[in-house]
Protein backbone atom coordinates (compact mmCIF):
# COMPACT_ATOMS: atom_id res chain seq x y z
CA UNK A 1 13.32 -72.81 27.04
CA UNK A 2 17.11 -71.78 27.84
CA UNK A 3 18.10 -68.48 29.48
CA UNK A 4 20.53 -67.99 26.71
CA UNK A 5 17.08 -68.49 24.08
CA UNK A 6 15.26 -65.74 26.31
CA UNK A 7 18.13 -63.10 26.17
CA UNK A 8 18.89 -63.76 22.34
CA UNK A 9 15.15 -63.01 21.62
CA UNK A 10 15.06 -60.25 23.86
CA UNK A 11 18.26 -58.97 22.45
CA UNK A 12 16.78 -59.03 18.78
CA UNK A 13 13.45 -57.86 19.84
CA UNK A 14 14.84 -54.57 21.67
CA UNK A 15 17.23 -54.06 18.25
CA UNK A 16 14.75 -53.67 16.12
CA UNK A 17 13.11 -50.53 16.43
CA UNK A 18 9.73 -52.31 13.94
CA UNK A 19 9.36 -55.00 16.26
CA UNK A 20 7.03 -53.44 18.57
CA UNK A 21 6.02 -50.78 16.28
CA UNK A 22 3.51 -52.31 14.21
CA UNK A 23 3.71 -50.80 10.48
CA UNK A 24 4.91 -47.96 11.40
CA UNK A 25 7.34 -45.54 13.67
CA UNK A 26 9.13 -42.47 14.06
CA UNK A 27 12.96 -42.59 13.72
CA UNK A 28 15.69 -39.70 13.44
CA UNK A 29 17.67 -39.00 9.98
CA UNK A 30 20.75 -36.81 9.81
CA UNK A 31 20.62 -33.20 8.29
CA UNK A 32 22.90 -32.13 6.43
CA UNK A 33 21.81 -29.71 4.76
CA UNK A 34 19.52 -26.40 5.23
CA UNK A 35 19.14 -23.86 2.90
CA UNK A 36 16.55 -20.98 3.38
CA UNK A 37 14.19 -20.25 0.33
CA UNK A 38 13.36 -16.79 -0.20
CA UNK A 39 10.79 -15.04 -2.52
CA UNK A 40 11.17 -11.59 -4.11
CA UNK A 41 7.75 -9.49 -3.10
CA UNK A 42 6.64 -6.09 -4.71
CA UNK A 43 5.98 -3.79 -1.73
CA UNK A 44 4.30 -0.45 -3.17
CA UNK A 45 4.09 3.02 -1.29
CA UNK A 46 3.46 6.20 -1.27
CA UNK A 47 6.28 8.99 -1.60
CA UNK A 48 4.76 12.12 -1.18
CA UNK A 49 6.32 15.59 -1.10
CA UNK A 50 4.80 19.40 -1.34
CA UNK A 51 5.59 21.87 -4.75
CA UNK A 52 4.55 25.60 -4.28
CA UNK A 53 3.03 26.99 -7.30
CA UNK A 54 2.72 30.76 -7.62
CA UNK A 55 -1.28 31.60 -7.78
CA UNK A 56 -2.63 35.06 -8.98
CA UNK A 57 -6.05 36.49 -7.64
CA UNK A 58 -7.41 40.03 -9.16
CA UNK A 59 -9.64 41.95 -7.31
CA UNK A 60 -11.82 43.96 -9.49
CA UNK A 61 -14.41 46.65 -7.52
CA UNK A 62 -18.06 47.02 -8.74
CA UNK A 63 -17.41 49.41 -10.95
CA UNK A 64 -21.11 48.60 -12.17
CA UNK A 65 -22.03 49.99 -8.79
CA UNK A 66 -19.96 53.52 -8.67
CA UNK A 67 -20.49 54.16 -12.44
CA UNK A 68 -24.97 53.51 -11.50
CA UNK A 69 -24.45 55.60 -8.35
CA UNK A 70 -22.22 58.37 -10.19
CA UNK A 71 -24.40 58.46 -12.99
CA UNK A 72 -27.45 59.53 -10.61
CA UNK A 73 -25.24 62.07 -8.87
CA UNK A 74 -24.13 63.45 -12.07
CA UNK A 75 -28.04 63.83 -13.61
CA UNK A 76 -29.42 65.48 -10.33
CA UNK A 77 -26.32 68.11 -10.92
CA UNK A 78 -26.87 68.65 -14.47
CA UNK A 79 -30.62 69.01 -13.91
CA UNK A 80 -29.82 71.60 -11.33
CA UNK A 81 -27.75 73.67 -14.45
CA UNK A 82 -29.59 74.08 -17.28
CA UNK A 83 -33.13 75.43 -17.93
CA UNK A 84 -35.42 74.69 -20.54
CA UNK A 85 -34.61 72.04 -22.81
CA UNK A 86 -30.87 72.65 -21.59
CA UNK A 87 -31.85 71.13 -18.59
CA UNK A 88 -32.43 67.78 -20.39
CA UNK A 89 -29.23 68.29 -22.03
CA UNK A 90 -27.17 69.40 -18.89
CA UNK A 91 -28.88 66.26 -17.34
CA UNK A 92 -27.66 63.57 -19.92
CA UNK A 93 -24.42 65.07 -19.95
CA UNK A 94 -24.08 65.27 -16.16
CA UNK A 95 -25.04 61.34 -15.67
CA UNK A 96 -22.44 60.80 -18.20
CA UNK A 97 -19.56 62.29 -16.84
CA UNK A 98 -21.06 61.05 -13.51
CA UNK A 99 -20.83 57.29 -14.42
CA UNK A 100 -17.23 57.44 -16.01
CA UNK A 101 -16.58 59.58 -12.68
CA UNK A 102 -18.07 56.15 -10.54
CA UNK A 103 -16.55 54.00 -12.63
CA UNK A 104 -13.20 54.91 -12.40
CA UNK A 105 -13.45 55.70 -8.55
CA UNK A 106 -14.62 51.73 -7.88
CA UNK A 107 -11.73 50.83 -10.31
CA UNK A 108 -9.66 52.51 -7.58
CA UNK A 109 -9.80 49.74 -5.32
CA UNK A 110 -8.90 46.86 -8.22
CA UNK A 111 -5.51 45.34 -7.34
CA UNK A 112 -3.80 42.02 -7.89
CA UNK A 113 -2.72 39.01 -5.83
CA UNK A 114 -0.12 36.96 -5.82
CA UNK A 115 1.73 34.36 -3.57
CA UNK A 116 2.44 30.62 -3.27
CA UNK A 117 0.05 27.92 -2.92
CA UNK A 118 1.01 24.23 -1.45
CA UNK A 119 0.71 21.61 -3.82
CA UNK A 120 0.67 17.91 -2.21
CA UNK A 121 1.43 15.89 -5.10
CA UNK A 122 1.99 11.81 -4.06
CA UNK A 123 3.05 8.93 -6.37
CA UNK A 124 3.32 4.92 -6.04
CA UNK A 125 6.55 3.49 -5.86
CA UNK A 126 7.10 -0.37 -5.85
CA UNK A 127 9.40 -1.58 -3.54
CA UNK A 128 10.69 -5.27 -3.13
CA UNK A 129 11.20 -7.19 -0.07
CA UNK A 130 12.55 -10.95 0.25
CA UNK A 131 10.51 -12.75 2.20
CA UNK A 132 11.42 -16.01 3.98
CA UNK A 133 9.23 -18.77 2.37
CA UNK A 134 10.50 -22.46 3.67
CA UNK A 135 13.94 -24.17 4.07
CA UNK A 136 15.02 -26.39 1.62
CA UNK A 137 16.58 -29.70 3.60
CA UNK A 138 18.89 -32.60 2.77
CA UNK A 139 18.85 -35.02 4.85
CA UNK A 140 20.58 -38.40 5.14
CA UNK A 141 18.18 -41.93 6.60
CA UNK A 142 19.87 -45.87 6.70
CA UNK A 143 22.68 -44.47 3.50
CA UNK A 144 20.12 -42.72 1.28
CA UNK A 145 19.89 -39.18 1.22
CA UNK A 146 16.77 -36.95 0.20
CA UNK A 147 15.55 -33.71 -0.25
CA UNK A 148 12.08 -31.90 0.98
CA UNK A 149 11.03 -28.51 2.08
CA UNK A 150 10.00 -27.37 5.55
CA UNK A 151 8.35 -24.13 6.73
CA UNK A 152 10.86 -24.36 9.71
CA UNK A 153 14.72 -25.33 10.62
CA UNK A 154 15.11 -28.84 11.55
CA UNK A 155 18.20 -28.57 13.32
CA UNK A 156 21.09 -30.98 12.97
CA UNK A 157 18.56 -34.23 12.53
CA UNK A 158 14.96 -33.99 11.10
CA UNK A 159 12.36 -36.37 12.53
CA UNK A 160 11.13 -39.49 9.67
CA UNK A 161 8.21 -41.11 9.43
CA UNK A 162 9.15 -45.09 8.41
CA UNK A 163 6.51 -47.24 6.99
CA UNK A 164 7.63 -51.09 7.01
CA UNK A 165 5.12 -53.16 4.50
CA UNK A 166 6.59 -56.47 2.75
CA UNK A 167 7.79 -56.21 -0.53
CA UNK A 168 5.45 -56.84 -3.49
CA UNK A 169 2.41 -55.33 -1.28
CA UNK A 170 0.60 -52.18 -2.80
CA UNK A 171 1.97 -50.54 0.34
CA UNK A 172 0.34 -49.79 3.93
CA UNK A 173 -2.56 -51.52 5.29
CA UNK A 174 -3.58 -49.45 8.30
CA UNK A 175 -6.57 -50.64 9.29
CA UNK A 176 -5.63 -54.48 9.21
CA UNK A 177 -5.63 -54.99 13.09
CA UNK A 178 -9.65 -53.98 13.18
């Protein structure tokens, strides 16, 4: 065979990226286009804030205990008045003055309360975010151009997968070399 033979099938051999490939290779296509796809997201949280409310509180004594206690006091003094059947008398009377007496000394000590009491009150507010889904790419391969979408930037050319099978085939045999 001629040198000139050799280096023209050499030549063509080292041209064609398929020759040595088998079915299929890797090959570079031109981007020229990126465009970053975003989604809208509902992000809820919580505002919270404080609100004083005025609160009232009564204190009431046991008046059940000074009108018992002045009642007692107020029977042992009438009983130490009256004679007779007037001691009886002096005796009911004096344990009834002696429990409104109790009763309105405990009520002494009744008084009313009032000041502010924190109220955390808290609520859910939605909130929306964009967040960064894929990047739509155009990209140009041997005069066609297509379109696909890529959880990452390419850059300026976006690695192809080519798959060579004859025309009229179903497509790819892969496992015909076994």
């Amino acid at each position: 065979m001629s040198k000139t033979a050799i280096a023209a099938a050499v030549s063509m051999a080292l041209s064609t990226p398929a020759a040595f490939a088998g079915a299929y290779y890797e090959d570079y296509a031109r981007v020229t286009q990126v465009t970053p796809q975003y989604q809208r997201v509902s992000v809820p949280h919580q505002e919270c804030y404080s609100e004083y409310v005025p609160e009232h509180v009564s204190h009431r004594g046991n008046s059940l205990a000074g009108s018992i206690i002045g009642g007692v006091a107020g029977g042992l003094l009438g009983a130490q008045v009256g004679a007779g059947n007037g001691r009886v008398a002096a005796s009911a009377t004096g344990a009834a003055l002696g429990a409104i007496v109790g009763d309105r000394l405990g009520a002494r000590n009744d008084h009313d309360e009032y000041y502010e009491r924190e109220v955390r009150r808290c609520r859910t507010v939605d909130s929306y975010e964009d967040h960064l889904t894929g990047y739509r790419v155009a990209y140009e391969y041997q005069g066609r151009n297509y379109e696909t979408v890529l959880p990452y930037d390419p850059g300026p050319r976006l690695t192809v997968h080519v798959d060579v099978a004859p025309v009229g085939s179903s497509g790819p045999v892969y496992d015909r070399w076994r």
